[in-house]
C-alpha atoms as a PDB file:
ATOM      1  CA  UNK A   1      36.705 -12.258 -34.384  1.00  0.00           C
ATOM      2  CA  UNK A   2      37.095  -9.088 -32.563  1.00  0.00           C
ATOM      3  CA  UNK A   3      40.770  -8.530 -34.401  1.00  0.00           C
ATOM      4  CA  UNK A   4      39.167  -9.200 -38.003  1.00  0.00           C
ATOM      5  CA  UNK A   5      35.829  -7.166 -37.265  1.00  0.00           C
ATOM      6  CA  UNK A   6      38.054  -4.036 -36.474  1.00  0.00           C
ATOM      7  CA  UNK A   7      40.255  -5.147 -39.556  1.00  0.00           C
ATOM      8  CA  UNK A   8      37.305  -5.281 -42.018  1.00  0.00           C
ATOM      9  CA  UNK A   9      35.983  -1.558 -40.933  1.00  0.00           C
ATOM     10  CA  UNK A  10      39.117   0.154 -40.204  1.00  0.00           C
ATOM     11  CA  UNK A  11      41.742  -1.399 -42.670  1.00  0.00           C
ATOM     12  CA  UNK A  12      39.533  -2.579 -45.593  1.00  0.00           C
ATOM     13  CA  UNK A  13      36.506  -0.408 -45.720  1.00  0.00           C
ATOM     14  CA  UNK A  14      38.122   3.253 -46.599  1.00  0.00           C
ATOM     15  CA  UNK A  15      40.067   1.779 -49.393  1.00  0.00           C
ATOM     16  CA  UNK A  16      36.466   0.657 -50.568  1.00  0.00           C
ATOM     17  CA  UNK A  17      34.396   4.073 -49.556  1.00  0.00           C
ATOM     18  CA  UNK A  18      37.840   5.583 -51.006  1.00  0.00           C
ATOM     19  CA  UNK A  19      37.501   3.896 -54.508  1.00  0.00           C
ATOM     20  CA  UNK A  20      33.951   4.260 -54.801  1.00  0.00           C
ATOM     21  CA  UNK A  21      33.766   8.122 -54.003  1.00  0.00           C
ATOM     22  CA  UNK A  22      36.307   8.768 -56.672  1.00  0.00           C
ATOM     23  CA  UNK A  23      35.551   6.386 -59.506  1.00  0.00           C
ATOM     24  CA  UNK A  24      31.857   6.962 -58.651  1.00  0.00           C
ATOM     25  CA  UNK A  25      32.352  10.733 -59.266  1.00  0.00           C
ATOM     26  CA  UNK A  26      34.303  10.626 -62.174  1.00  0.00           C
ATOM     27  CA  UNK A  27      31.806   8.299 -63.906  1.00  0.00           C
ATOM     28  CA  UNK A  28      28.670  10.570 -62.970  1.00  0.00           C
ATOM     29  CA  UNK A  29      30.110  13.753 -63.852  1.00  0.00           C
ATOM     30  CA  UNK A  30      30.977  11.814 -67.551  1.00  0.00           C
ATOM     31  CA  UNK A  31      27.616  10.452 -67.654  1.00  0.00           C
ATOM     32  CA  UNK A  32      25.166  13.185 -66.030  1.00  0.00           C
ATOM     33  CA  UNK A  33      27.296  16.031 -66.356  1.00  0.00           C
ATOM     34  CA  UNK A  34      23.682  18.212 -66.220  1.00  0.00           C
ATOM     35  CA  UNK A  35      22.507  16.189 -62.710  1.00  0.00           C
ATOM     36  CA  UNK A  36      25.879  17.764 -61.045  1.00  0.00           C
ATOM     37  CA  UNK A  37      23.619  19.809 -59.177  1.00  0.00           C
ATOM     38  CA  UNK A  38      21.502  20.450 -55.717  1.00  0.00           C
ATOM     39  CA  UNK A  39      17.845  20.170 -56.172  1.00  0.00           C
ATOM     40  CA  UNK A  40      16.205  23.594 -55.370  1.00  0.00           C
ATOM     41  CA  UNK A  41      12.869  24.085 -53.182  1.00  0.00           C
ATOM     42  CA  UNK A  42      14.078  27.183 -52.300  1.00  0.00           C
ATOM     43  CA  UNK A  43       9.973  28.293 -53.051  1.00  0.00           C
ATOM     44  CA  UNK A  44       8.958  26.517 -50.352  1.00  0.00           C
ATOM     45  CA  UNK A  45       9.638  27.591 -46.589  1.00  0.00           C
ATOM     46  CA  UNK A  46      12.449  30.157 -47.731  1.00  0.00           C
ATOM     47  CA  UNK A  47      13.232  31.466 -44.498  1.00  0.00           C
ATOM     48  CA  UNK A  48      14.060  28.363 -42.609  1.00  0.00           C
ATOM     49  CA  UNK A  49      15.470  27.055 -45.780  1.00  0.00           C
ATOM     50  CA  UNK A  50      18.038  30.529 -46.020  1.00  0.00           C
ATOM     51  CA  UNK A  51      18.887  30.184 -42.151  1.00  0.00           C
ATOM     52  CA  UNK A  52      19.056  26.011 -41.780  1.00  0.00           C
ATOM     53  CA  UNK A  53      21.458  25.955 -45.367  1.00  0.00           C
ATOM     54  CA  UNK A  54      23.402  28.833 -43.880  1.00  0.00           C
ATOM     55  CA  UNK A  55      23.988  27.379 -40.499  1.00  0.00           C
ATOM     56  CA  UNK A  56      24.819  24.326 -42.286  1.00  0.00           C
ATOM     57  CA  UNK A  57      27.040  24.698 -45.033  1.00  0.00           C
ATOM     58  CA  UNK A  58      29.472  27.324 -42.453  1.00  0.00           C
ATOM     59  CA  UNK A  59      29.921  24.528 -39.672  1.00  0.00           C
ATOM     60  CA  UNK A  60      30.738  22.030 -41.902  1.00  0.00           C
ATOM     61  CA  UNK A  61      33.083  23.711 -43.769  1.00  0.00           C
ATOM     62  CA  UNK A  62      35.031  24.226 -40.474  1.00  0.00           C
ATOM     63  CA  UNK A  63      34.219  20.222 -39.804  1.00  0.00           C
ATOM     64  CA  UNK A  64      35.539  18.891 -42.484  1.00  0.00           C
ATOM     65  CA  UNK A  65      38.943  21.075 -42.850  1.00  0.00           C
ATOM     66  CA  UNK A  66      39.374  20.297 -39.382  1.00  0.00           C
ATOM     67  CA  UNK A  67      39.174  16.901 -39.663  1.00  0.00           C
ATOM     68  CA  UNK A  68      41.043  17.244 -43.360  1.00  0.00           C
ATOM     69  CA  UNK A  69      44.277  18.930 -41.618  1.00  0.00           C
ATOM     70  CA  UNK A  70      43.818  17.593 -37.929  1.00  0.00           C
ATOM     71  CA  UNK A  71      43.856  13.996 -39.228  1.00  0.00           C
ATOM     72  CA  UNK A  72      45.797  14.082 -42.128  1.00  0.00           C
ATOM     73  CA  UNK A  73      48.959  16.486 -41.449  1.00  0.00           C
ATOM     74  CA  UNK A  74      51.655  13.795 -40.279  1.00  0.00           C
ATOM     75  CA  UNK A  75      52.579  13.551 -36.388  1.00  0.00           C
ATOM     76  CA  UNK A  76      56.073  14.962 -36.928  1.00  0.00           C
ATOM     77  CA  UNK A  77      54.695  17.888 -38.281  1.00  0.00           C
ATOM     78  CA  UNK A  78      53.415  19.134 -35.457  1.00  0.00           C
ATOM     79  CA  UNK A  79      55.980  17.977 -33.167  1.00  0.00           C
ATOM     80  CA  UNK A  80      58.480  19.770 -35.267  1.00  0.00           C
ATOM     81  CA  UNK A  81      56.651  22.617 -34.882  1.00  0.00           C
ATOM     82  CA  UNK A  82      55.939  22.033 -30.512  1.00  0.00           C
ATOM     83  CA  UNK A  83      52.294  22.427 -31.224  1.00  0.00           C
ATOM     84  CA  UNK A  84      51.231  19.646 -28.342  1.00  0.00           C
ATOM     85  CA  UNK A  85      48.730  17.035 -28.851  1.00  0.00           C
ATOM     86  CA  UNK A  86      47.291  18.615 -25.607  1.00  0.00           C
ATOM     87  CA  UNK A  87      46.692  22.359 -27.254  1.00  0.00           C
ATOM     88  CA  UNK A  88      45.428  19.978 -30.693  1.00  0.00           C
ATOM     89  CA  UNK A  89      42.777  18.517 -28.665  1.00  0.00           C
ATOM     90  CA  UNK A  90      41.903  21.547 -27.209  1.00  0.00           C
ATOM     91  CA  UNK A  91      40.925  23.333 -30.046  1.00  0.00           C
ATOM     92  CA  UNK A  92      39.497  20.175 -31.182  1.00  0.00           C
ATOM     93  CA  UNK A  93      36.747  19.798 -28.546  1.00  0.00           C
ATOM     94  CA  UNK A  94      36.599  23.661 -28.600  1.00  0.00           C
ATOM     95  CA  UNK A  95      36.659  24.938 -32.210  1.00  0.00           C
ATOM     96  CA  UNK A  96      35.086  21.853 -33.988  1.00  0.00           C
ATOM     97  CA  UNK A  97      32.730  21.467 -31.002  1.00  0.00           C
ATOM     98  CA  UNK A  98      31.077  24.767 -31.786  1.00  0.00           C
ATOM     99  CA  UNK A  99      31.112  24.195 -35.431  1.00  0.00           C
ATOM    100  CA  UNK A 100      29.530  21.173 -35.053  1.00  0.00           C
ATOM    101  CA  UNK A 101      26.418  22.182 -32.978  1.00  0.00           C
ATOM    102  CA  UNK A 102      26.114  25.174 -35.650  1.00  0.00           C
ATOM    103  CA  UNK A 103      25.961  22.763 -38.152  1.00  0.00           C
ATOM    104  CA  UNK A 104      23.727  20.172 -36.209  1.00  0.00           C
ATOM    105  CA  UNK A 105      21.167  23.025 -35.944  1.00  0.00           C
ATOM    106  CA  UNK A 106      21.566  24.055 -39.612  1.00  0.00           C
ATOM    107  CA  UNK A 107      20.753  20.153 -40.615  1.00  0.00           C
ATOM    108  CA  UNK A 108      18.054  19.575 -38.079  1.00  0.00           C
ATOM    109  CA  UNK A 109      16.154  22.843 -39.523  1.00  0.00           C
ATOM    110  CA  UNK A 110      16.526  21.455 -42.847  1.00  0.00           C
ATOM    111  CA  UNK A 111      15.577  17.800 -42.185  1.00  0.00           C
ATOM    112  CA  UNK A 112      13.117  19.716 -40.184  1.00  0.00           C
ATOM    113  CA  UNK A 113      11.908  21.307 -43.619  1.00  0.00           C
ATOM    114  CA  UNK A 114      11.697  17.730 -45.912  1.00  0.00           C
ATOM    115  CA  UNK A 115      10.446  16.046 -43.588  1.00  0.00           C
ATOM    116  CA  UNK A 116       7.628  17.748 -42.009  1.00  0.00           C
ATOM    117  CA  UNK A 117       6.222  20.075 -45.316  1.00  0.00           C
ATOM    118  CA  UNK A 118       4.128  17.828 -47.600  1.00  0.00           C
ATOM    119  CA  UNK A 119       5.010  19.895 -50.392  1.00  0.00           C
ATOM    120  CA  UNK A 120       8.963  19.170 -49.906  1.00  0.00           C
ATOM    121  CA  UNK A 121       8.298  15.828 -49.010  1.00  0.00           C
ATOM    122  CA  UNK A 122       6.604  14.632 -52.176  1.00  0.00           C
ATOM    123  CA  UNK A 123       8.746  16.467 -54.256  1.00  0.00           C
ATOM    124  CA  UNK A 124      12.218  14.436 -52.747  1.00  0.00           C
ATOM    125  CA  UNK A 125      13.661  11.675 -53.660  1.00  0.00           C
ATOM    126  CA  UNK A 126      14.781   9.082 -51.124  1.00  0.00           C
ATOM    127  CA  UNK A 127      18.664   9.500 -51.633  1.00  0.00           C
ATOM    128  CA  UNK A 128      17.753  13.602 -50.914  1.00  0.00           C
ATOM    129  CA  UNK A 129      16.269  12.689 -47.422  1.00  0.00           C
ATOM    130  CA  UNK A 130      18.307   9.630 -46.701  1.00  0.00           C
ATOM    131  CA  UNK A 131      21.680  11.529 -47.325  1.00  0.00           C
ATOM    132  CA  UNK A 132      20.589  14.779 -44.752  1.00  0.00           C
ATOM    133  CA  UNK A 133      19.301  11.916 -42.219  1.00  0.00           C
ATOM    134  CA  UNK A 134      22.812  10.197 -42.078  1.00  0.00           C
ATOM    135  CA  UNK A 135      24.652  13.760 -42.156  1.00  0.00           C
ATOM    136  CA  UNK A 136      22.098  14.339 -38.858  1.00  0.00           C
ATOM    137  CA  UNK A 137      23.231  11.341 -37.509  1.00  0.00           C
ATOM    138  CA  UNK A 138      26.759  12.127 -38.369  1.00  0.00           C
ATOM    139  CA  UNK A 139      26.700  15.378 -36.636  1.00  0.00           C
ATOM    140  CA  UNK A 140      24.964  13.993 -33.631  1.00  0.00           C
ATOM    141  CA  UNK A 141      27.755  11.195 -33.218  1.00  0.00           C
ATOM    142  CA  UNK A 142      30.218  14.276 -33.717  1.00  0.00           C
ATOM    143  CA  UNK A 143      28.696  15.570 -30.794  1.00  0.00           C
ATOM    144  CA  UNK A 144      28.820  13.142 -28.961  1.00  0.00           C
ATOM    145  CA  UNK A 145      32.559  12.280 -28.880  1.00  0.00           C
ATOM    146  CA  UNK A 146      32.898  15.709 -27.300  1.00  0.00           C
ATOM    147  CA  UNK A 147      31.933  14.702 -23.448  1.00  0.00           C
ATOM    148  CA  UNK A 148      34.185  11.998 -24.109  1.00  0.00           C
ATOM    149  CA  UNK A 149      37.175  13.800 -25.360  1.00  0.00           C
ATOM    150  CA  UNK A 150      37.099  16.368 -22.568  1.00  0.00           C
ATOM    151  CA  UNK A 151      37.584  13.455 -20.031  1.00  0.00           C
ATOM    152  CA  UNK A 152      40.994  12.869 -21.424  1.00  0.00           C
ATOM    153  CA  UNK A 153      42.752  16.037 -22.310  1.00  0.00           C
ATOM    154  CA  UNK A 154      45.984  14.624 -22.895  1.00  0.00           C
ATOM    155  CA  UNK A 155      45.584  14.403 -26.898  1.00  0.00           C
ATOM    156  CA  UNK A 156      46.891  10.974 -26.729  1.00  0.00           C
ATOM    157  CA  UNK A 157      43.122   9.743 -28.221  1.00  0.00           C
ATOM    158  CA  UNK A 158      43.566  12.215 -31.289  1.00  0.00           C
ATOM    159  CA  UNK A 159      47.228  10.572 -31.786  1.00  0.00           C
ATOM    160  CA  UNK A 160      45.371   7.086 -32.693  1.00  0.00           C
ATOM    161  CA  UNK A 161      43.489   8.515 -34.905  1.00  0.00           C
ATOM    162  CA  UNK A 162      45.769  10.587 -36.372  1.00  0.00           C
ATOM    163  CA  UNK A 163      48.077   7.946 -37.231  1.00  0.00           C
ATOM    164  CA  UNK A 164      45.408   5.674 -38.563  1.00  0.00           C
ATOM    165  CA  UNK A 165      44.583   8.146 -40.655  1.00  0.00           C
ATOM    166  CA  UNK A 166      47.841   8.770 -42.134  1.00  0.00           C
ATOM    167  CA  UNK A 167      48.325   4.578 -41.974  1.00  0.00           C
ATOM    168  CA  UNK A 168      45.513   4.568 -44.545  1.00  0.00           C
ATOM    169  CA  UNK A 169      46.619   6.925 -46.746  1.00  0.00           C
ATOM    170  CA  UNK A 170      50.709   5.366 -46.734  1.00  0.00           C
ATOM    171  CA  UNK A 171      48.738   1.697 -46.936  1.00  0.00           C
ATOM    172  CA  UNK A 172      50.256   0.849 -43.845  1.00  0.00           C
ATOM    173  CA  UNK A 173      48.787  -3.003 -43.383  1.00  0.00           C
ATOM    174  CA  UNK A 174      48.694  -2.599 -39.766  1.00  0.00           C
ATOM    175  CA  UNK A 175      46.469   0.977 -39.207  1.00  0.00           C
ATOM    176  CA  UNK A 176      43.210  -0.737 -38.242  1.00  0.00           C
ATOM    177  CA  UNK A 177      45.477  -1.776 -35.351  1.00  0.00           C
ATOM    178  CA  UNK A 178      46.067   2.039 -34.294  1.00  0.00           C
ATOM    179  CA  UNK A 179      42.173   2.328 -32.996  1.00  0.00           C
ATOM    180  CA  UNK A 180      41.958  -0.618 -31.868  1.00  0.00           C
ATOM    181  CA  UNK A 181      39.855  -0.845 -28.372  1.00  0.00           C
ATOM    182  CA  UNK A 182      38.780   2.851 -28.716  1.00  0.00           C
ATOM    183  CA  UNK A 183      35.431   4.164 -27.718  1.00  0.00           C
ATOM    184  CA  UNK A 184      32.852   2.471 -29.734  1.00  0.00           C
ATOM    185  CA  UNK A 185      31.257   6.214 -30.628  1.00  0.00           C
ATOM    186  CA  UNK A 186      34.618   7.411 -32.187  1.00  0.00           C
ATOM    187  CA  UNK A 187      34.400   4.362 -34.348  1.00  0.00           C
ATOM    188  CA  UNK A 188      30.792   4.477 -34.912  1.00  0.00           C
ATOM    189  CA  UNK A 189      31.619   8.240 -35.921  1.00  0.00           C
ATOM    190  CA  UNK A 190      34.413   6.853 -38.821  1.00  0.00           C
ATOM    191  CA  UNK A 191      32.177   3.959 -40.100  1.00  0.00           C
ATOM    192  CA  UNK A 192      29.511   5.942 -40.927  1.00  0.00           C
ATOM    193  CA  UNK A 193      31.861   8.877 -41.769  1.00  0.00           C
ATOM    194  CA  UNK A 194      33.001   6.543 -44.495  1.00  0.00           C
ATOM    195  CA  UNK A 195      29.674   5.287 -45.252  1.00  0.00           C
ATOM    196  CA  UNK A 196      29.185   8.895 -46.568  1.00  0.00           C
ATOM    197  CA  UNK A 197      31.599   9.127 -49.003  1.00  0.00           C
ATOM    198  CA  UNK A 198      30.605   5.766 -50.762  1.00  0.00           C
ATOM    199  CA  UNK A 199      26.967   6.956 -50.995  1.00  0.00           C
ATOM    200  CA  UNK A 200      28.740  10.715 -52.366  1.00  0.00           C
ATOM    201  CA  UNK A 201      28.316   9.727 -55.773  1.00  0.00           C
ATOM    202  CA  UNK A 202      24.785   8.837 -55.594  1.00  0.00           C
ATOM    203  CA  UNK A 203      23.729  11.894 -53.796  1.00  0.00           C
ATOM    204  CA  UNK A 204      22.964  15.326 -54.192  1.00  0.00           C
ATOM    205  CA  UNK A 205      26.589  15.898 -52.255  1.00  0.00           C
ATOM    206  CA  UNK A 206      27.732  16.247 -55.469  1.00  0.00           C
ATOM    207  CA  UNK A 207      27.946  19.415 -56.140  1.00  0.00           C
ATOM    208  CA  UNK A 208      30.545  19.889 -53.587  1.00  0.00           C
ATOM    209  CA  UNK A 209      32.524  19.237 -56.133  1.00  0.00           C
ATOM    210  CA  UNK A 210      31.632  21.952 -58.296  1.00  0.00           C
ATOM    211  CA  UNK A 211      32.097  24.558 -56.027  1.00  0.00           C
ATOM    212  CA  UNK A 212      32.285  28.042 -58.199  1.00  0.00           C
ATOM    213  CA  UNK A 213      35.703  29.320 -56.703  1.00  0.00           C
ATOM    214  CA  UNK A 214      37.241  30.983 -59.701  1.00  0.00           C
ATOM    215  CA  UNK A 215      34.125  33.771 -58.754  1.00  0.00           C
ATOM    216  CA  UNK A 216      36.297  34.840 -55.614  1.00  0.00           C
ATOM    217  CA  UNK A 217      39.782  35.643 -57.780  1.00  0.00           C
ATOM    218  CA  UNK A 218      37.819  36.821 -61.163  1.00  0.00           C
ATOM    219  CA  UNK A 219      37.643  40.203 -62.301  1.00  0.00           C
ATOM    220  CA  UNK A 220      34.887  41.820 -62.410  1.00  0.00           C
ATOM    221  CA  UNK A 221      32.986  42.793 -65.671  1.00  0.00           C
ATOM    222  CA  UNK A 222      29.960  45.073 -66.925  1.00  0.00           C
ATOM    223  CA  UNK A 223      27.761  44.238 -69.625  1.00  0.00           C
ATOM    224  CA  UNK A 224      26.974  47.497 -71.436  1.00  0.00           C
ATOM    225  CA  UNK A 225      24.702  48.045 -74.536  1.00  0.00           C
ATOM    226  CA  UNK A 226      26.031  50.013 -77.160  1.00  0.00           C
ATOM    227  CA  UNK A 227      23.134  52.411 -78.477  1.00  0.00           C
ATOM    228  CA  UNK A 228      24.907  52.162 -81.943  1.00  0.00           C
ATOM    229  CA  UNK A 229      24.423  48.686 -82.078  1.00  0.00           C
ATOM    230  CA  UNK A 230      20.943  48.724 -81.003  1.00  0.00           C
ATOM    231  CA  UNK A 231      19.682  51.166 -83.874  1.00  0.00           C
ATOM    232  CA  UNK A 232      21.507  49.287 -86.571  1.00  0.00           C
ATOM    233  CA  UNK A 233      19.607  46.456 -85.087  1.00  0.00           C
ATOM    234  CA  UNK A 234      16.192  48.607 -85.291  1.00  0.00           C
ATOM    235  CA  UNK A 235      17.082  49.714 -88.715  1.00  0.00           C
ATOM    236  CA  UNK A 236      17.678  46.171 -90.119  1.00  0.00           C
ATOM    237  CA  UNK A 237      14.085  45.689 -88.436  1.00  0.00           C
ATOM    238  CA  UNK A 238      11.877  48.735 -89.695  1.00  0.00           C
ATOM    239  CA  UNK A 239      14.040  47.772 -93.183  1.00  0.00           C
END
């Protein structure tokens, strides 16, 4: 029961959370490309909203590439390269450890915010708070696996995951098997890490996806008014 439990979660349910997120997307964006957006409050409590979104946004950008590269890059990458799994875990706990709590205190201040100002409150929907209370919890369980990876610094933890990871993503029948018997807060961590992206396309999280990055390499322009234009236009008026 154990064996098909672990099978179920860790070999059947990313190809599921996988599916949805993308399909889920796709359809949304075809069919409300004008709700691709964040809700604003930004009226209301401005200051903690500024510092809580700021905190936020910056750690989990560092989260989520970390995890990105740190799971996904194949093990014989970095062995070809003589980057141990020792130094890997290392900056792990270390790097992603700091940019979680940054990000923990960005998303409590927030939840913070909707939860405890009337005005916020009635104004959001339930997928707005639901979505920041799982990302809370998600953080939190983030946290948490740090006490636990310091007590074995040998990077062999980080291997499992890493090659369930890339077992997913070469449909390798026999990943679920990889994490098998690990701590029950690193799994905890995934399922609800998954969880996530199936609820992405439901949720304000999408507009992730529509990050403006064409600003950053775009030239810069100035709109200028041409006085010649402007009295034709004043002529056509008083005429």
């Amino acid at each position: 029961m154990a064996d098909f439990l672990n099978h179920l979660l860790f070999g059947i349910y990313p190809y599921l959370a996988l599916t949805v997120l993308a399909i889920g997307s796709i359809i949304r964006f075809d069919r409300e490309p004008y709700g691709w957006r964040s809700g604003s409050s930004q009226f209301l409590r401005r200051k903690q909203l500024i510092w809580g979104s700021t905190l936020f946004h910056l750690g989990v950008l560092v989260v989520f590439f970390g995890h990105l590269f740190g799971l996904l890059v194949p093990i014989w990458i970095f062995d070809s390269l003589h980057v141990k799994h020792e130094w890997k875990q290392a900056l792990a706990v270390g790097g992603g450890g700091f940019a979680g709590a940054v990000s923990f205190i960005g998303a409590s201040l927030l939840l913070h915010r909707r939860l405890f100002d009337p005005r916020i409150r009635v104004n959001s929907t339930f997928a707005d708070t639901g979505i920041l209370i799982l990302l809370w919890f998600q953080l939190a369980l983030g946290l948490a696996t740090v006490p636990i990876s310091l007590s074995h610094m040998d990077g062999m933890q980080m291997v499992r995951f890493m090659a369930w990871a890339n077992g997913i993503f070469t449909f390798n029948p026999e990943a679920s098997s990889y994490i098998l018997g690990s701590h029950w807060i690193f799994r905890a961590h995934i399922v609800l890490g998954l969880t996530i992206f199936l609820l992405f396309p439901f949720t304000r999280l999408v507009h992730m996806l529509s990050a403006p990055l064409r600003y950053i390499w775009r030239p810069g322009y100035q709109i200028v008014r041409s006085r010649k234009l402007a009295g034709h236009k004043m002529e056509a008026r008083n005429g």
